[in-house]
C-alpha atoms as a PDB file:
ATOM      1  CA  UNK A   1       7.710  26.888 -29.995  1.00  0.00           C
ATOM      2  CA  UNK A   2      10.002  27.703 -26.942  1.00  0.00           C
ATOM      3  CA  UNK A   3      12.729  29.949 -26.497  1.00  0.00           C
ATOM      4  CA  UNK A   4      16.098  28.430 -27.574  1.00  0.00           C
ATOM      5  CA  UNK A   5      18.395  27.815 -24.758  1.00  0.00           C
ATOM      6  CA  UNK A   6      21.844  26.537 -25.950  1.00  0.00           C
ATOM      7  CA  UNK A   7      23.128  23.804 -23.876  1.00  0.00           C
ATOM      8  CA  UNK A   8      26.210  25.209 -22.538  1.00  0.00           C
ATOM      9  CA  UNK A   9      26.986  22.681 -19.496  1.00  0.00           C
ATOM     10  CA  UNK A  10      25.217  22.502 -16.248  1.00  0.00           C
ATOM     11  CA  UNK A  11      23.908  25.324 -14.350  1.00  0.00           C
ATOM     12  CA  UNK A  12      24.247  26.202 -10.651  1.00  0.00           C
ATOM     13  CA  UNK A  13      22.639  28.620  -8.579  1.00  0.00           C
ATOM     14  CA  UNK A  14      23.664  29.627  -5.095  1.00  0.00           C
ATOM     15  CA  UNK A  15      20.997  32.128  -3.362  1.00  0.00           C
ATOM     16  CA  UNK A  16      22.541  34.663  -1.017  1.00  0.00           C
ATOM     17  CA  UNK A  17      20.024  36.924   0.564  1.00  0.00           C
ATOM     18  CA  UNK A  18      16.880  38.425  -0.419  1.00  0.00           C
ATOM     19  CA  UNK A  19      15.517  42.371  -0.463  1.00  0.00           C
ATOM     20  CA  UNK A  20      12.711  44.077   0.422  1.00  0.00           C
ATOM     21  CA  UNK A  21      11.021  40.519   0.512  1.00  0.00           C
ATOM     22  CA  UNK A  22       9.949  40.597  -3.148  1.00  0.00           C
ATOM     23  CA  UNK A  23      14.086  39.784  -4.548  1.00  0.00           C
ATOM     24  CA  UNK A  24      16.322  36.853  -4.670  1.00  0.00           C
ATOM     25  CA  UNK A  25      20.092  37.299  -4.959  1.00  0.00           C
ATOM     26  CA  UNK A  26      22.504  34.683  -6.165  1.00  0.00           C
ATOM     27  CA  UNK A  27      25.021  33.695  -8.144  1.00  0.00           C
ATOM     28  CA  UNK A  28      25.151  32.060 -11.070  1.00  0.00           C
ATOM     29  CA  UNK A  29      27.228  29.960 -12.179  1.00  0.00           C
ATOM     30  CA  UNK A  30      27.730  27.174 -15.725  1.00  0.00           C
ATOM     31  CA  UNK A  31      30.123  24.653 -14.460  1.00  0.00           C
ATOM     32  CA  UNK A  32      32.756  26.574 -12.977  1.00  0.00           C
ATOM     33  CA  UNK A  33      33.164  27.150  -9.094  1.00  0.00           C
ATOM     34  CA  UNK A  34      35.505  30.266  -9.408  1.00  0.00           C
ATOM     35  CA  UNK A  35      33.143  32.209 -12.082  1.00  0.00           C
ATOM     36  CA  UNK A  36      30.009  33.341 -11.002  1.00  0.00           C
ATOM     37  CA  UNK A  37      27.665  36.171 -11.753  1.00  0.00           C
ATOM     38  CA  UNK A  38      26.139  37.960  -8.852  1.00  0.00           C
ATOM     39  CA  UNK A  39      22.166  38.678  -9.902  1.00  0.00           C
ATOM     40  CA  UNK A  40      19.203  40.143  -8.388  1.00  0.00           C
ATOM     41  CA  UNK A  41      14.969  39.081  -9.566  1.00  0.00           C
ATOM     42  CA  UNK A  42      12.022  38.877  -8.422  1.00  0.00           C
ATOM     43  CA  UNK A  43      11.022  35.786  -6.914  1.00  0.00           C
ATOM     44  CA  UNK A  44       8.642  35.201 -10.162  1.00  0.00           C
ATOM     45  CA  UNK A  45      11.566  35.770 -12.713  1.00  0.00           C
ATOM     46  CA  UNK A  46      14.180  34.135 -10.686  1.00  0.00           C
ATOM     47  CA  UNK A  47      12.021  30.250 -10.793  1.00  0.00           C
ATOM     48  CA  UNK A  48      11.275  30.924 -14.799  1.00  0.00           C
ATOM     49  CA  UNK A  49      15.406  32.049 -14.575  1.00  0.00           C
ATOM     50  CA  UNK A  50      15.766  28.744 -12.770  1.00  0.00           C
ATOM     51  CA  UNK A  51      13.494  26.285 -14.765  1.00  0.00           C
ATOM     52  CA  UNK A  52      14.662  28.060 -18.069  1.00  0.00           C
ATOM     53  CA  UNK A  53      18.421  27.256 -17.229  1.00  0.00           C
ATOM     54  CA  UNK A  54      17.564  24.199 -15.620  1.00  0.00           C
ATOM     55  CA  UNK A  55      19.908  25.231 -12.800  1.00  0.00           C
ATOM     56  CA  UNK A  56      20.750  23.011  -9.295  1.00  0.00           C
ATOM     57  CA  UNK A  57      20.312  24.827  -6.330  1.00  0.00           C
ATOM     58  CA  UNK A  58      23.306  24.584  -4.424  1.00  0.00           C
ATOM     59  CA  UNK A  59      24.437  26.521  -0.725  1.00  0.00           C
ATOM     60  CA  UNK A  60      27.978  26.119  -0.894  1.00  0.00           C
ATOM     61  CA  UNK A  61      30.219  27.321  -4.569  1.00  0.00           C
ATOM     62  CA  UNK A  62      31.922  23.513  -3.801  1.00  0.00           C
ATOM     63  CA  UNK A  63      29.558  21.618  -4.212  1.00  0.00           C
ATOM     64  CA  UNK A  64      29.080  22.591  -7.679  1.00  0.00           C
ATOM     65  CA  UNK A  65      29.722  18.959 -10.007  1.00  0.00           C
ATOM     66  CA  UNK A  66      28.144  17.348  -6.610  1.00  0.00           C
ATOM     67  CA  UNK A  67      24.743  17.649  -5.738  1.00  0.00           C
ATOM     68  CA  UNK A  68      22.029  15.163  -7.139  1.00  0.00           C
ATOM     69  CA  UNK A  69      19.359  17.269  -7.378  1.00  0.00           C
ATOM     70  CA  UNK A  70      17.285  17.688  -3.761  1.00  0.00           C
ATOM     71  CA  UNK A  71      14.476  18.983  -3.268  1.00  0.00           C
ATOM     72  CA  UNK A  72      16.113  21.506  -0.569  1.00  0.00           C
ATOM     73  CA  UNK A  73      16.167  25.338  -0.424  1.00  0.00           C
ATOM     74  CA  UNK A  74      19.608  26.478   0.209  1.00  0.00           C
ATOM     75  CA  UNK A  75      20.990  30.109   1.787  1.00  0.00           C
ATOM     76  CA  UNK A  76      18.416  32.243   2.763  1.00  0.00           C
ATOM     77  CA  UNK A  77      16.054  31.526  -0.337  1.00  0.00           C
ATOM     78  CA  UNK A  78      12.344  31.571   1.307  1.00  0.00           C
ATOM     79  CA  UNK A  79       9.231  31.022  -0.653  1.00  0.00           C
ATOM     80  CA  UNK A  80       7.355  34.691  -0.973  1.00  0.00           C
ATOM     81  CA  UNK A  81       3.928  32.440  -0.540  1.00  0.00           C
ATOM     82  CA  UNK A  82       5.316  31.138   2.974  1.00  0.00           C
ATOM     83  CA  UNK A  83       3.346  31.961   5.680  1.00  0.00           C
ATOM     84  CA  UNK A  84       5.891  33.909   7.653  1.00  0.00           C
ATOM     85  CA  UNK A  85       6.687  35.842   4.958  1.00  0.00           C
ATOM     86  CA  UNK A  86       2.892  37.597   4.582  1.00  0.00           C
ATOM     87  CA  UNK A  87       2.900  38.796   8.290  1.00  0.00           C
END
C-alpha cells in the first residue's frame, strides 16, 4: 500500500535555480499564487516530490489555475542526465 497523500487542491511547482548541479530550488505552491514555500532537493527527491504531489510545473507564479499540463521544463530546471550537464 502507498503512502497517503490527502488531496488538498492542486499543486504547483515553479523551479528557480539549481546548486552545485546535484539541487533543484522552487517553490511550492497548493492553489494559491501569493503563498509559496521556497524548497531545496536533490534532483532524485524533487521528481518523487513532484509525482507524489502530482504537481504542474509552471515558470511564472500567474499562471498557476492555467496551465494544461505540458510536457515543458520551466526556469532553469535541467535534467542532471543531460548531456551538458556531465561535462
Amino acid at each position: 500500500m502507498g503512502e497517503y497523500v490527502p488531496d488538498i487542491g492542486k499543486a504547483y511547482i515553479r523551479v528557480t535555480g539549481e546548486r552545485l548541479r546535484r539541487f533543484v530550488e522552487f517553490e511550492f505552491s497548493i492553489n494559491d499564487e501569493d503563498l509559496t514555500v521556497e524548497l531545496i532537493l536533490p534532483y532524485q527527491e524533487f521528481t518523487a516530490f513532484c509525482e507524489k504531489h502530482q504537481a504542474t510545473l509552471i515558470q511564472r507564479p500567474d499562471e498557476i489555475g492555467s496551465v494544461e499540463g505540458g510536457d515543458s521544463r520551466p526556469g532553469l530546471y535541467r535534467d542532471p542526465s543531460h548531456p551538458d550537464l556531465n561535462r
